[in-house]
Protein backbone atom coordinates (compact mmCIF):
# COMPACT_ATOMS: atom_id res chain seq x y z
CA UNK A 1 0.00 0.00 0.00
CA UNK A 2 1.16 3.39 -0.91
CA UNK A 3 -0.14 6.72 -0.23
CA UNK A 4 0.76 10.15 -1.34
CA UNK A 5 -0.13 13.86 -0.27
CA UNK A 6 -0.52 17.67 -1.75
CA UNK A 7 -0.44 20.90 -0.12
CA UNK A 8 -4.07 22.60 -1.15
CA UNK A 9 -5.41 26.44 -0.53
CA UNK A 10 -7.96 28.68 -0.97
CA UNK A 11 -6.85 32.15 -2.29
CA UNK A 12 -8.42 34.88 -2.49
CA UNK A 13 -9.59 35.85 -5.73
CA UNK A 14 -8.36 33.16 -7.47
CA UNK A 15 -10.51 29.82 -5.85
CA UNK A 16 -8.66 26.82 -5.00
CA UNK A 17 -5.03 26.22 -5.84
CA UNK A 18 -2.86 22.65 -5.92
CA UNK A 19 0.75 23.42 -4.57
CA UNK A 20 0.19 26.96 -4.10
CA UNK A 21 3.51 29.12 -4.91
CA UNK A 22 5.04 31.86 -2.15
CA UNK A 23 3.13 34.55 -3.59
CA UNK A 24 -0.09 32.53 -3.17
CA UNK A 25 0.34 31.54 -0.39
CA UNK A 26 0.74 34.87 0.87
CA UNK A 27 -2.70 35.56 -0.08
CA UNK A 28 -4.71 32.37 1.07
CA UNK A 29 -7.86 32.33 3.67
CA UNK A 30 -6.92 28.62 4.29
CA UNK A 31 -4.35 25.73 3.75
CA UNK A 32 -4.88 22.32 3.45
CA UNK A 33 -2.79 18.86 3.56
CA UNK A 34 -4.14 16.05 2.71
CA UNK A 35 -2.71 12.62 2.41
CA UNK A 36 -4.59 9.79 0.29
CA UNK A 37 -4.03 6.04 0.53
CA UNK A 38 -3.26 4.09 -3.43
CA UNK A 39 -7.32 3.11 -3.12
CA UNK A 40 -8.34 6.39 -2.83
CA UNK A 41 -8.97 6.92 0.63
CA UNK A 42 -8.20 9.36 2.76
CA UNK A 43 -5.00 8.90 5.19
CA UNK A 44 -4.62 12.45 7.02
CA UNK A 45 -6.25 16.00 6.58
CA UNK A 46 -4.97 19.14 7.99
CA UNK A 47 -6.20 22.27 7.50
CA UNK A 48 -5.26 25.96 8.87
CA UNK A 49 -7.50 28.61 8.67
CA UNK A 50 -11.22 29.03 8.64
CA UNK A 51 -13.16 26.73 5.84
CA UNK A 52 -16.42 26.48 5.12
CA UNK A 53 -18.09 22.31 4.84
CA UNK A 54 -18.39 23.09 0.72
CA UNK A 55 -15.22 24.62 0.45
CA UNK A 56 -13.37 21.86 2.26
CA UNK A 57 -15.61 19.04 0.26
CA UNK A 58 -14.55 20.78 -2.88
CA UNK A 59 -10.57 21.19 -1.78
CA UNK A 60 -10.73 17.49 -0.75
CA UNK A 61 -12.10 16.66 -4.40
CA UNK A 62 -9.45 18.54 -6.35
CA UNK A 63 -6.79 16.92 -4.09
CA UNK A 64 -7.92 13.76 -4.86
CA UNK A 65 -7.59 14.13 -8.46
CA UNK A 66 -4.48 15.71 -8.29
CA UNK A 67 -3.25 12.94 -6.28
CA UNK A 68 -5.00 9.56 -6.97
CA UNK A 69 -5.80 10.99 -10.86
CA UNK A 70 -8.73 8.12 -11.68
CA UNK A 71 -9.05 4.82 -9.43
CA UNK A 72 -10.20 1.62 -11.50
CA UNK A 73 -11.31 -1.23 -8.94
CA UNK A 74 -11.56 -4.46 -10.43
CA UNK A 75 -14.80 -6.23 -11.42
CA UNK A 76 -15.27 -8.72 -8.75
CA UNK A 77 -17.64 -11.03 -11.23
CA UNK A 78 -14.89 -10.92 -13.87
CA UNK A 79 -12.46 -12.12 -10.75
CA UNK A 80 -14.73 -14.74 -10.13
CA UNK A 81 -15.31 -16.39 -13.47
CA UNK A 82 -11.46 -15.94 -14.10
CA UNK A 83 -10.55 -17.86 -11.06
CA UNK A 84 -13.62 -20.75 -11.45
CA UNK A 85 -14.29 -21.10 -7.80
CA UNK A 86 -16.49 -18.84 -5.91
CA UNK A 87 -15.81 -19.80 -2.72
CA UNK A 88 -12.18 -19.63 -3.25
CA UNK A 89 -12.49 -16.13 -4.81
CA UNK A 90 -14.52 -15.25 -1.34
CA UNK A 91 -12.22 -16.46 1.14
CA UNK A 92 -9.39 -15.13 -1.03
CA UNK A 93 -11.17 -11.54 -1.00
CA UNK A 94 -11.98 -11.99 3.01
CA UNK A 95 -8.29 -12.21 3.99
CA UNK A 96 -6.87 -9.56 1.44
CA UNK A 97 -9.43 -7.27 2.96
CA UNK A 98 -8.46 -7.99 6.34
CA UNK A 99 -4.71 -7.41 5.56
CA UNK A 100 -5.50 -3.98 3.54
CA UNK A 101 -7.90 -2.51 7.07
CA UNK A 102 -4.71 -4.10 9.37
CA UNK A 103 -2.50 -2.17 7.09
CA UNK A 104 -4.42 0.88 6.25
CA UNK A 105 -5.25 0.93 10.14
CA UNK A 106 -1.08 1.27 10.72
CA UNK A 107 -0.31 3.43 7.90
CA UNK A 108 -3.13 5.97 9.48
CA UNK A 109 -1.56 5.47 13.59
CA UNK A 110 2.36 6.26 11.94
CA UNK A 111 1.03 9.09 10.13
CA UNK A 112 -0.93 10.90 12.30
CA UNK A 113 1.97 10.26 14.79
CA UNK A 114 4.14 11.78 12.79
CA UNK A 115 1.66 15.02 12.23
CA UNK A 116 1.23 15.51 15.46
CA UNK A 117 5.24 15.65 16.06
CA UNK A 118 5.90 17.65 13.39
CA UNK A 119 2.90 20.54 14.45
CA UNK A 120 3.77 20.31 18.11
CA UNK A 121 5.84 23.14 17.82
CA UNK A 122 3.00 25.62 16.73
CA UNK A 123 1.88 24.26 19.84
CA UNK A 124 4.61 25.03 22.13
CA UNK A 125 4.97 28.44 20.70
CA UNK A 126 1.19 29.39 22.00
């Protein structure tokens, strides 16, 4: 599993922006990371400044795209027929599942670990 991240912001006058440049950034009502596992799904999200529900929900979108670009999941009927047993293909499906969440689960916990060390400083500084 893989996962990959993009710095996002809202500037004014010019809407959202994908790896905003200094002079953006200088101009921005909010910033966003966000961190996206290979499947899609969303790994860590940190934002500074104030952001409206929409606004986020659209910055989350466009920093999808920008990272994940379009997701194809496999048919799981075409898996089936392919492999000729459907109760292997099940089983098969149950523990690959159960490996992804256990490693999805860990790749979240080291992440957000790591976050939280890395912004502790804005903290101390309060």
């Amino acid at each position: 599993m893989t996962f990959t991240s993009c710095l996002a912001a809202i500037v004014v006058g010019s809407g959202i922006e994908i790896s905003p440049d200094v002079w953006e950034r200088k101009e921005v009502v909010s910033l966003h990371v966000m961190g996206f596992l290979s499947d899609g799904g969303l790994l860590v999200s940190e934002t500074e400044g104030e952001t409206e529900e929409e606004l986020w929900d659209a910055v989350f979108e466009e920093a999808k795209a920008k990272c994940c670009g379009s997701i194809k999941k496999e048919d799981d009927e075409e898996e089936e027929e392919e492999k000729g047993d459907a109760m292997e293909v099940e089983i098969e499906r149950q523990v690959k599942k159960e490996e992804e969440e256990t490693l999805d689960q860990k790749m979240k916990e080291v992440v957000k670990s790591e976050v939280k060390k890395d912004v502790k400083w804005r903290e101390d500084i309060r």
